[in-house]
Protein backbone atom coordinates (compact mmCIF):
# COMPACT_ATOMS: atom_id res chain seq x y z
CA UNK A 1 40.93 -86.01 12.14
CA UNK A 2 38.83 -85.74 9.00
CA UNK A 3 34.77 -85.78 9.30
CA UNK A 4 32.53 -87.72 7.63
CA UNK A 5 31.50 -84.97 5.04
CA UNK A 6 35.47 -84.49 4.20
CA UNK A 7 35.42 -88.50 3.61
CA UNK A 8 32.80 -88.23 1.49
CA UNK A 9 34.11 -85.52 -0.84
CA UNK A 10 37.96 -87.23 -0.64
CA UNK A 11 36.02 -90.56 -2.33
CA UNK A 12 33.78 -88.73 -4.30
CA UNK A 13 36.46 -86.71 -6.09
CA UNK A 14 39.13 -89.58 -6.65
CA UNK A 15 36.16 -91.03 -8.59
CA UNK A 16 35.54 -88.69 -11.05
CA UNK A 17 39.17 -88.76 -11.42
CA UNK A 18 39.71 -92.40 -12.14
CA UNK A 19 36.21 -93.17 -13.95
CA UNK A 20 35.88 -90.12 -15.96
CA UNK A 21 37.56 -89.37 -19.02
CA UNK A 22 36.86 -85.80 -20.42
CA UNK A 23 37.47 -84.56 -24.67
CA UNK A 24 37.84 -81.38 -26.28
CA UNK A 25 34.98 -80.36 -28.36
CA UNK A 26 37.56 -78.35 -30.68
CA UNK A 27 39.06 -81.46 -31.67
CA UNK A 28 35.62 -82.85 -32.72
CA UNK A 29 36.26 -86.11 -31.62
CA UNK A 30 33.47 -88.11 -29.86
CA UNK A 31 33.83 -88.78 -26.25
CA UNK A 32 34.15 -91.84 -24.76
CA UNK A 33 33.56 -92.85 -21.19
CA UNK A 34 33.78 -96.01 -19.34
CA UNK A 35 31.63 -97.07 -16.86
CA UNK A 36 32.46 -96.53 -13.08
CA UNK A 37 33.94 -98.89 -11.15
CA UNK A 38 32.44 -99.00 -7.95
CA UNK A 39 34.57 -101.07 -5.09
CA UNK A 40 32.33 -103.01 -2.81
CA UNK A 41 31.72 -101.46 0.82
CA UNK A 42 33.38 -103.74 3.52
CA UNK A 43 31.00 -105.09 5.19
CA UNK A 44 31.52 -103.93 8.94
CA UNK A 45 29.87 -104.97 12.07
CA UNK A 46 28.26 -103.10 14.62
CA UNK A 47 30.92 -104.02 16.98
CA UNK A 48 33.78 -102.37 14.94
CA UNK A 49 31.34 -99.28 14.12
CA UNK A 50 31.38 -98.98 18.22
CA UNK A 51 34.95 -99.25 18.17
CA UNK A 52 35.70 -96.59 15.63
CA UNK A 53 33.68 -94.22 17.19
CA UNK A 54 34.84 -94.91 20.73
CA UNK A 55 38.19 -94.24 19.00
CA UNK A 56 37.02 -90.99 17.14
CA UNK A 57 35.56 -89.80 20.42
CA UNK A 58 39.11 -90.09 22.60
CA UNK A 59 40.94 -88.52 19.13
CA UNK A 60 37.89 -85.28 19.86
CA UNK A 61 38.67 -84.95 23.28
CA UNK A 62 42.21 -84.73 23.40
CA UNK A 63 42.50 -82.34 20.32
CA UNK A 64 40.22 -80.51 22.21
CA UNK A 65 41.69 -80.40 25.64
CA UNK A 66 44.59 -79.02 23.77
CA UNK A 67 43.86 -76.25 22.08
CA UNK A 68 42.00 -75.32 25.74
CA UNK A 69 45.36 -76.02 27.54
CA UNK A 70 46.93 -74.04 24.60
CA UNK A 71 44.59 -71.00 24.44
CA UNK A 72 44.64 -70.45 28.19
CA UNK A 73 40.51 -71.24 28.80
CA UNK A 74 39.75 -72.80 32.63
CA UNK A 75 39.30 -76.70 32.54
CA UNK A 76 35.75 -75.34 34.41
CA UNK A 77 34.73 -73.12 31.51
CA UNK A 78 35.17 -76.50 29.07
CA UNK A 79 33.48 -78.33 31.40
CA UNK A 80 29.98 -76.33 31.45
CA UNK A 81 30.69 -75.69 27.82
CA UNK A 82 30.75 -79.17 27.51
CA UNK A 83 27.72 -80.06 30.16
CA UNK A 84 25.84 -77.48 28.31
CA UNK A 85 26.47 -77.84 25.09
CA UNK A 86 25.40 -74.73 23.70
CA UNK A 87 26.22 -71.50 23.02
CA UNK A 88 25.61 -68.12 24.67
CA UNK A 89 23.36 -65.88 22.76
CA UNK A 90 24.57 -62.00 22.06
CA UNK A 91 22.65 -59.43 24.27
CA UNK A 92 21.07 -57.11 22.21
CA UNK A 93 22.62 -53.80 22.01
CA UNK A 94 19.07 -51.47 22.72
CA UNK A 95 18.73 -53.13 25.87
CA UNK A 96 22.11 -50.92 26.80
CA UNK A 97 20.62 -48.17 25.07
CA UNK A 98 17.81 -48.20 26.65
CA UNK A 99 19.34 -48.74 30.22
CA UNK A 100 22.08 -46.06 29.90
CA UNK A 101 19.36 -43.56 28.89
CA UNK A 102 16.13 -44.33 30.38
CA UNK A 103 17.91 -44.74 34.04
CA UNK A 104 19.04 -41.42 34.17
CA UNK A 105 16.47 -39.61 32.55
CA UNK A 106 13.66 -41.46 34.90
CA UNK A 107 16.06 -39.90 38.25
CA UNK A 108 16.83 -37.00 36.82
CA UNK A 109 12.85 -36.21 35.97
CA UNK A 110 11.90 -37.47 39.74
CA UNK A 111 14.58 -35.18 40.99
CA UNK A 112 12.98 -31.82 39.93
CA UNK A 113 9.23 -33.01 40.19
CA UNK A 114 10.11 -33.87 43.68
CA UNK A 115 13.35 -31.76 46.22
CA UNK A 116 13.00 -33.77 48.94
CA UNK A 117 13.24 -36.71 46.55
CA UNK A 118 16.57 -39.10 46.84
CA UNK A 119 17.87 -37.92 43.70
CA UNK A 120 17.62 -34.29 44.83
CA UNK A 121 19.19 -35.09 47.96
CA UNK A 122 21.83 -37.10 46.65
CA UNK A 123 22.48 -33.69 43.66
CA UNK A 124 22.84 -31.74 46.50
CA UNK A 125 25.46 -33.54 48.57
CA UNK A 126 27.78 -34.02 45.60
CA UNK A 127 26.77 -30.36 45.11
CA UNK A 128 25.64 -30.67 41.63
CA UNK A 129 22.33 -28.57 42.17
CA UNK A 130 24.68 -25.81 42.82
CA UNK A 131 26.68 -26.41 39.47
CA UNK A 132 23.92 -26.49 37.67
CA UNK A 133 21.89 -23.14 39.28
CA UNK A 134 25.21 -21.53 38.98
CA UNK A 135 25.41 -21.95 35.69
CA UNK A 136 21.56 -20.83 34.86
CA UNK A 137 21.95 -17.91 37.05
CA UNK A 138 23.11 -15.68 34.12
CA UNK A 139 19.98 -16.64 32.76
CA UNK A 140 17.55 -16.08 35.65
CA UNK A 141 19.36 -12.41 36.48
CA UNK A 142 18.05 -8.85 35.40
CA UNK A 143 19.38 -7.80 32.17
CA UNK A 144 21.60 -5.21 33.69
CA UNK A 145 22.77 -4.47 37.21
CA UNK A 146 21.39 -1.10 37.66
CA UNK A 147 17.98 -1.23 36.42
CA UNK A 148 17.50 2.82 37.51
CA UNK A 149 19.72 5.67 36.70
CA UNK A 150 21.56 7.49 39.40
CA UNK A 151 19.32 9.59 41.42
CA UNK A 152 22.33 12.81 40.73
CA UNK A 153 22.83 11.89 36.85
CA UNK A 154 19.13 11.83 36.36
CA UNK A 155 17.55 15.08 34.53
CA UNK A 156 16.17 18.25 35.82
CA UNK A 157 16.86 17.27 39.37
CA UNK A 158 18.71 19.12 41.61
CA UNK A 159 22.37 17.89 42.21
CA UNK A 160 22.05 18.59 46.19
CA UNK A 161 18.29 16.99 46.03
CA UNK A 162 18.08 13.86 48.31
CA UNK A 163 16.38 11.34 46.77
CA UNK A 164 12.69 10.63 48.22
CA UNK A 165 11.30 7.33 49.00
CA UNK A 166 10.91 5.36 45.83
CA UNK A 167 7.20 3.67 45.09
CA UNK A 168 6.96 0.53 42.69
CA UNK A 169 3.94 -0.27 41.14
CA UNK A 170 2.97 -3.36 39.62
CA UNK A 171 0.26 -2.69 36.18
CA UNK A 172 -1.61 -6.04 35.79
CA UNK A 173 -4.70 -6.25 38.17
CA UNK A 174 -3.05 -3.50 40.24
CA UNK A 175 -3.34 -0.46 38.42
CA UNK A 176 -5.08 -1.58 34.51
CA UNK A 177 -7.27 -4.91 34.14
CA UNK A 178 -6.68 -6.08 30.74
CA UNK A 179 -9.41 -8.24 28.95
CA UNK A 180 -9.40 -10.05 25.36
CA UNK A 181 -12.54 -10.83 22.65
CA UNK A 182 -12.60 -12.01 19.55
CA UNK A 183 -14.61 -8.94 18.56
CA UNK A 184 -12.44 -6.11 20.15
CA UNK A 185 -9.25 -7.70 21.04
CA UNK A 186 -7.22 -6.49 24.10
CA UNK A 187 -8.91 -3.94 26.29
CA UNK A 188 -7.62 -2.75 29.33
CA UNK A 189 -9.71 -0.84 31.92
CA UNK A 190 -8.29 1.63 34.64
CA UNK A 191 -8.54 1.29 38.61
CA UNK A 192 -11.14 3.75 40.09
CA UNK A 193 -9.10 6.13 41.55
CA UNK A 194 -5.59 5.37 39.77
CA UNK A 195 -5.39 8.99 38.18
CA UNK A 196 -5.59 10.73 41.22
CA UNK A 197 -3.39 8.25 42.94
CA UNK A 198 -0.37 8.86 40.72
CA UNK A 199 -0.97 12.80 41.09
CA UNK A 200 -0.59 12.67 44.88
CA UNK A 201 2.16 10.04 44.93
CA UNK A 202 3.95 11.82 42.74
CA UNK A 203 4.36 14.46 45.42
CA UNK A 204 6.06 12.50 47.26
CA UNK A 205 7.26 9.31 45.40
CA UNK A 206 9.53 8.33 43.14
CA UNK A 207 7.64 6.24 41.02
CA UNK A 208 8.45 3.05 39.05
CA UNK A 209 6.27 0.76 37.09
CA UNK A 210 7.45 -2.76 37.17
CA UNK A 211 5.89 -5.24 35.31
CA UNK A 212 6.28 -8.96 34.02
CA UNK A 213 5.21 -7.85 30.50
CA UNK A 214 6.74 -7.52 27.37
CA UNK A 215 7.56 -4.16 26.77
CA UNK A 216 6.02 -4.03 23.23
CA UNK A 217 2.44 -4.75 25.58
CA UNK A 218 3.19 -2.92 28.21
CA UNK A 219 4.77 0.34 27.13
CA UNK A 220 1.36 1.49 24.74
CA UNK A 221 -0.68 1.07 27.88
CA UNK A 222 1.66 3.05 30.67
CA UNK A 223 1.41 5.43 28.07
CA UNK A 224 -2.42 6.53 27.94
CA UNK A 225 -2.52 5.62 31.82
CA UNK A 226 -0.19 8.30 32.23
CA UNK A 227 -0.27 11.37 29.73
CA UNK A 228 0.84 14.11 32.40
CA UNK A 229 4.00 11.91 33.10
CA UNK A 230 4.03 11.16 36.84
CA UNK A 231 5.50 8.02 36.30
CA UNK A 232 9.37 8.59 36.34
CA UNK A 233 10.43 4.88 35.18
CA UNK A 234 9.01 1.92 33.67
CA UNK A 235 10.61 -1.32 33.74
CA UNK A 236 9.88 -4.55 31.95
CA UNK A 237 10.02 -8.39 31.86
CA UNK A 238 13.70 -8.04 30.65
CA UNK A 239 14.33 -6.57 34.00
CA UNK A 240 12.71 -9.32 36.10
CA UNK A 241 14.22 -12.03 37.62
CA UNK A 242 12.95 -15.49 36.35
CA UNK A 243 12.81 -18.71 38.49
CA UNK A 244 10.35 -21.73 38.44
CA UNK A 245 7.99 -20.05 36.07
CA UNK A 246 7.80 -16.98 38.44
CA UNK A 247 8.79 -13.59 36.84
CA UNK A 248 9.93 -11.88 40.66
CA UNK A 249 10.81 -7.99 40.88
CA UNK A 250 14.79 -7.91 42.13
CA UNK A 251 14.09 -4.81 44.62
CA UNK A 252 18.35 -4.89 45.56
CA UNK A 253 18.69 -3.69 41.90
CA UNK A 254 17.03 -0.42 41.41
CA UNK A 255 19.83 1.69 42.27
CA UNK A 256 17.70 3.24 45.37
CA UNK A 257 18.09 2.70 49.09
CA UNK A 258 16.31 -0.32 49.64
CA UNK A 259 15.23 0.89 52.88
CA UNK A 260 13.16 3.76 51.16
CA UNK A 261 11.14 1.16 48.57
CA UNK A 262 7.50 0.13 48.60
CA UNK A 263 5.89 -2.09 46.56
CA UNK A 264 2.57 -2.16 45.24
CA UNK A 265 1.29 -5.66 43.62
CA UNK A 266 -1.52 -8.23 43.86
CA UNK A 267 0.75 -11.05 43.83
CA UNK A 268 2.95 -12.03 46.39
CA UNK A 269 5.20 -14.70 44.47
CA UNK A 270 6.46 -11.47 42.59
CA UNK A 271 7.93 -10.28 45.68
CA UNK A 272 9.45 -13.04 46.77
CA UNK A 273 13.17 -11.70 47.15
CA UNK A 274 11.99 -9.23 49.03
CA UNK A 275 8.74 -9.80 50.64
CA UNK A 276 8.88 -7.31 53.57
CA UNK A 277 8.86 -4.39 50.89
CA UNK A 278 5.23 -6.01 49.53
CA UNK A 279 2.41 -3.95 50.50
CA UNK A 280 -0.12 -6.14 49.08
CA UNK A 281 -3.67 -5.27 47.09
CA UNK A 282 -6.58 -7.06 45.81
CA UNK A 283 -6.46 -7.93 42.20
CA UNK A 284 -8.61 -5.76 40.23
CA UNK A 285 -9.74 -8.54 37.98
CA UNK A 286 -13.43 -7.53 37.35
CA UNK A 287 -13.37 -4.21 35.19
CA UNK A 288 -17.64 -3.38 35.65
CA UNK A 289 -16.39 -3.24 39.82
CA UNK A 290 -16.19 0.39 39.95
CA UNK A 291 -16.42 0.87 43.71
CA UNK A 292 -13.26 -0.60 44.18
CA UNK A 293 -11.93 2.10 46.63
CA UNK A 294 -8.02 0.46 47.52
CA UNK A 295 -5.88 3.19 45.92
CA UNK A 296 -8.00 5.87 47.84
CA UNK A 297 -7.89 4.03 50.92
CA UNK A 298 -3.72 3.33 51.25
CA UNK A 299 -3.11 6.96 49.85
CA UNK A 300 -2.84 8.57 54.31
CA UNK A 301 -0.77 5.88 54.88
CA UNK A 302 1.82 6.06 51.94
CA UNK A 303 1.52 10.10 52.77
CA UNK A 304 2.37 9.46 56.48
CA UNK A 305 5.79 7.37 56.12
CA UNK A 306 6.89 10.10 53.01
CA UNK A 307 6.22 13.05 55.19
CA UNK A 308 7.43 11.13 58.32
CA UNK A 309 10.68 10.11 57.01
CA UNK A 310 10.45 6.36 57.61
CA UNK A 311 13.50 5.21 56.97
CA UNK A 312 13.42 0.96 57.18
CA UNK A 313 10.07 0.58 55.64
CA UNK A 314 10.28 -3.15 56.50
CA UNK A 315 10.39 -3.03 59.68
CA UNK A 316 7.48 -0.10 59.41
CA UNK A 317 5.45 -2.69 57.42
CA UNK A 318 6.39 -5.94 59.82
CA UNK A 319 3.71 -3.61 62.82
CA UNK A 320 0.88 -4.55 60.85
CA UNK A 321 0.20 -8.28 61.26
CA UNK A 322 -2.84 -10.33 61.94
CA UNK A 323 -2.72 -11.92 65.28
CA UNK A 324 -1.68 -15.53 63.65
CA UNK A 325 1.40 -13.35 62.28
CA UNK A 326 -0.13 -13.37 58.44
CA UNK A 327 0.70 -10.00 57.19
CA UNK A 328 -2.44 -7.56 56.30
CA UNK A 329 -3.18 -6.59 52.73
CA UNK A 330 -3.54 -3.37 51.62
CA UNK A 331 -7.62 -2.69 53.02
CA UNK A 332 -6.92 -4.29 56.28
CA UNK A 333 -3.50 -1.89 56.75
CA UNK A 334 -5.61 1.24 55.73
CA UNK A 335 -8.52 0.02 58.39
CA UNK A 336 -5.77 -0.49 61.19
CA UNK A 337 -4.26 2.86 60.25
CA UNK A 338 -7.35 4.85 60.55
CA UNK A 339 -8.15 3.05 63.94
CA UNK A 340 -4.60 3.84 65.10
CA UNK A 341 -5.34 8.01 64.09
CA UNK A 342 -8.39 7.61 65.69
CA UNK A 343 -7.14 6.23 68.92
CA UNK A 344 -4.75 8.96 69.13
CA UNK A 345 -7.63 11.70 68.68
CA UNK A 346 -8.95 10.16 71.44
CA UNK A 347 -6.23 9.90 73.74
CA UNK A 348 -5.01 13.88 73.40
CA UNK A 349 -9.20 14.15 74.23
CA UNK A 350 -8.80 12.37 77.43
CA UNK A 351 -5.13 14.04 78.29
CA UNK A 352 -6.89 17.60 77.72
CA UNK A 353 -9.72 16.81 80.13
CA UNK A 354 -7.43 15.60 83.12
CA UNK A 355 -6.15 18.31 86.00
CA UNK A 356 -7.16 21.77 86.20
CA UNK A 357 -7.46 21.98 81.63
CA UNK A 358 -11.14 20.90 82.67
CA UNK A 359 -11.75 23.98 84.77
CA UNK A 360 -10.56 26.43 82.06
CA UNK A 361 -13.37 24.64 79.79
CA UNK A 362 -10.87 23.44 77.28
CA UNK A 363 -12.26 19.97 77.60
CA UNK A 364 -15.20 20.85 75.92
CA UNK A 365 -13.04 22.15 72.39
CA UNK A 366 -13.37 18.72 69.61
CA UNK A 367 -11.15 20.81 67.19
CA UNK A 368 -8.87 24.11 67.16
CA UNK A 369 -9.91 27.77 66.57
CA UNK A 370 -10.10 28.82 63.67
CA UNK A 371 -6.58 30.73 62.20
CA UNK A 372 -8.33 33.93 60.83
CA UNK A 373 -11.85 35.13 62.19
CA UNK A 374 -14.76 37.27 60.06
CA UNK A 375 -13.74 40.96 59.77
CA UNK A 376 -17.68 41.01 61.27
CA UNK A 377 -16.75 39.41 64.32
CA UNK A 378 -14.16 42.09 65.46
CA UNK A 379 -14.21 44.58 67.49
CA UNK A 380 -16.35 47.75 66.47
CA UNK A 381 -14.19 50.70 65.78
CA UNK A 382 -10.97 48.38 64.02
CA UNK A 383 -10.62 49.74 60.41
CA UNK A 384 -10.77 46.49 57.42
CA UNK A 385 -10.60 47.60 54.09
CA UNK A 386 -9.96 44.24 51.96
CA UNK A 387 -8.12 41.15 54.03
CA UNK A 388 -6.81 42.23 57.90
CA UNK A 389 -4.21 39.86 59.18
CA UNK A 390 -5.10 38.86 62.58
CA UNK A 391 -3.84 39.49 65.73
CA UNK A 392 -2.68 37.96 68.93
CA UNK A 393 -6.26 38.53 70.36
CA UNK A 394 -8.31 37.06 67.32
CA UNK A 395 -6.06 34.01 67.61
CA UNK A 396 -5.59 33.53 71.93
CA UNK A 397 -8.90 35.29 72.92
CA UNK A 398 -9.54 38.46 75.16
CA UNK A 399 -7.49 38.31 78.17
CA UNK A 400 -9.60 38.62 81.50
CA UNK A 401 -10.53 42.11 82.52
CA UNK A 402 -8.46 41.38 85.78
CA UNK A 403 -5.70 39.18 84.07
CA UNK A 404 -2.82 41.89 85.69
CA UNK A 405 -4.49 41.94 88.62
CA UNK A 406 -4.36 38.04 88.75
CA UNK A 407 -0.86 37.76 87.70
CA UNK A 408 0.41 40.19 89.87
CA UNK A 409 -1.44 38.32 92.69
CA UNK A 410 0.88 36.30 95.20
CA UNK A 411 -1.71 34.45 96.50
CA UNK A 412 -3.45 31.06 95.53
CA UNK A 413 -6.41 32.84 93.33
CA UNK A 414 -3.21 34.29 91.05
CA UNK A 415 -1.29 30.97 90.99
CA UNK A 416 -4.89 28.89 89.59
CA UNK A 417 -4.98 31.67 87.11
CA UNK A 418 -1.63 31.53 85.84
CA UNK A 419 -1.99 27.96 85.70
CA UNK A 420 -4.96 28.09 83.27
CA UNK A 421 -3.60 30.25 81.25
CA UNK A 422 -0.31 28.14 80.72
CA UNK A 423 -2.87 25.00 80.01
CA UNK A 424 -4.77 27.19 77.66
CA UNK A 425 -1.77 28.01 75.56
CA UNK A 426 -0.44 24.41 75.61
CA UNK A 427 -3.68 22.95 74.13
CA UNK A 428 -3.73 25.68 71.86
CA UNK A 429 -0.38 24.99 70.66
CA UNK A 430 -1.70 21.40 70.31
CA UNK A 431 -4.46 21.70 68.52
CA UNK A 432 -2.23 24.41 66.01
CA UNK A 433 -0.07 21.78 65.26
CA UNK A 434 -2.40 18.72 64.98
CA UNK A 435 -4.44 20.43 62.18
């Protein structure tokens, strides 16, 4: 089937080719051409035009329905394409882009803005939240396993030596306030009381500084907050371990009994793997507060579980609670402590006054004797030339002009004797070893 347009150029070219005559122009000859003879048009009526294009129409169709039969396309397909009549526009390929992209990176945002979110949940039971923290955790860990040396390898300590209780200390707003001007820069003021603090906890610490800072910061200031060198290690942000913007102190890596550790800071996210360790303190962020008395205040109590030998300092720690189970910061623990020593004052009072002990007029004695009397209170006739070291009647007291007659006594006046004298002792020997 030819078209109209291939019709038109068929005529159109056998035209030119019998009406045209073309020359040379190397020949120089003129050229000659003859007019164009133009054959009538048939005159047709519009009931043959219907007819041929009825007739074109059918010749369409079937051409048509065979190369669908031949090319395998559905009879239905044709049929819509031919209801239609048009054809389907390409998608555009951003829109895929966009989609394949956006999609994810919309979940995947609402996902760590929000764990309790569907795509969190769904992460987690496909267990792709543990993939992925798995793979960060090399990231998030202390740069080294042991952040402390061995407690035998260290220097000038004893082989045989057990280690003591090991003290952390955090140095921002705990033991320095640092503060920054555009006229003098970085300044850093000291806690009232922190020299005096590290001199007595040395004594019975092992003491670490810990801190989130870089070490270029950090290590100029340790170092005029502690010329005399009571501070035994200092530990940086490199030794931290990092998670949701938090820098936390890994406790279960300082080489030390983790039983024996305290730690010292004003902020409790920092202590967050190991919370019942945290002895916590007010920051010190206002450098002109120089009443600030907190170091002073805790030093009995850290004293009390060195020299007592407490050996699960969490569970020490976990006694002192406020009564909705919030634990108490460092001032509130120092308060209950002194109330606790002072309830036991009072109870050895009232257990010295009860039974006979009130007769022998040992209820009336607040604190012990003396250990060594004047040389101007003894006896006339005793020789002193420089310091005399007393004796077993400067320290007990003059026994009773009749005390062998009373103790030889069977009856009931030598047994009440006896008996006071045994109380005596005992509260002596009580009051010796409570001072």
């Amino acid at each position: 089937m030819i078209s109209t347009m291939g019709r038109v150029a068929l005529r159109r070219s056998k035209y030119l080719k019998n009406n045209c005559n073309f020359s040379s122009k190397g020949s120089g000859s003129t050229t000659t051409t003859t007019k164009a003879q133009v054959p009538k048009r048939k005159i047709v009526s519009p009931a043959e035009r219907e007819a041929l294009r009825a007739a074109r129409r059918d010749q369409g169709t079937q051409a048509l329905a065979q190369a669908q039969a031949g090319s395998g396309i559905s009879t239905a397909a044709a049929a819509a394409s031919k209801t239609t009549g048009k054809s389907s526009t390409p998608v555009d390929p951003r829109l895929f882009w966009g989609l394949g992209l956006g999609v994810p990176t919309i979940l995947l945002g609402w996902g760590i803005a929000d764990e309790d979110s569907p795509p969190a949940n769904f992460a987690r039971m496909i267990r792709l939240t543990d993939v992925i923290d798995n793979a960060a955790l090399d990231f998030k860990k202390p740069s080294r396993e042991s952040l402390l040396p061995d407690w035998g390898m260290m220097p000038n300590v004893p082989k045989n030596m057990e280690p003591p209780h090991t003290l952390v200390l955090d140095l921002e707003n705990t033991l320095v306030n640092s503060t920054w001007d555009r006229k003098h820069g970085w300044r850093f003021a000291k806690r009232p009381g922190v020299d005096k603090f590290l001199s007595e906890m040395a004594q019975y610490y092992e003491i670490v500084i810990y801190s989130p800072s870089h070490e270029g910061v950090a290590e100029p200031v340790i170092t005029l907050l502690d010329p005399k060198g009571f501070i035994m290690h200092r530990l940086y942000r490199d030794a931290c371990f990092y998670d949701k913007g938090i820098y936390m102190k890994d406790l279960s890596s300082l080489n030390r009994n983790l039983n024996k550790i305290i730690l010292l800071d004003d902020d409790e996210n920092s202590a967050s793997l190991n919370p019942g360790h945290l002895v916590r303190v007010k920051p010190y962020d206002d450098p002109k507060d120089r009443q600030d008395n907190t170091l002073e205040r805790i030093t009995p109590f850290l004293i009390e579980i060195a020299k007592e030998g407490h050996n699960n300092i969490p569970q020490t720690l976990d006694q002192f609670r406020h009564a909705d189970g919030t634990r108490m910061d460092a001032d509130e623990i120092a308060n209950d402590h002194e109330r606790r020593v002072m309830d036991m004052r009072s109870n050895k009072m009232r257990r010295a006054k009860r039974g006979l002990g009130s007769f022998s007029g040992m209820s009336t004695m607040e604190l012990p004797a003396p250990e060594m009397t004047a040389v101007s209170a003894r006896a006339k006739g005793q020789r002193s030339s420089g310091a005399v070291a007393p004796t077993a009647k400067d320290l007990v007291g003059a026994a009773p002009a009749d005390a062998q007659t009373a103790s030889n006594s069977k009856g009931i006046a030598g047994w009440l004797q006896r008996r006071s004298q045994e109380q005596q002792e005992e509260q002596m020997r009580k009051n010796e070893y409570w001072t």
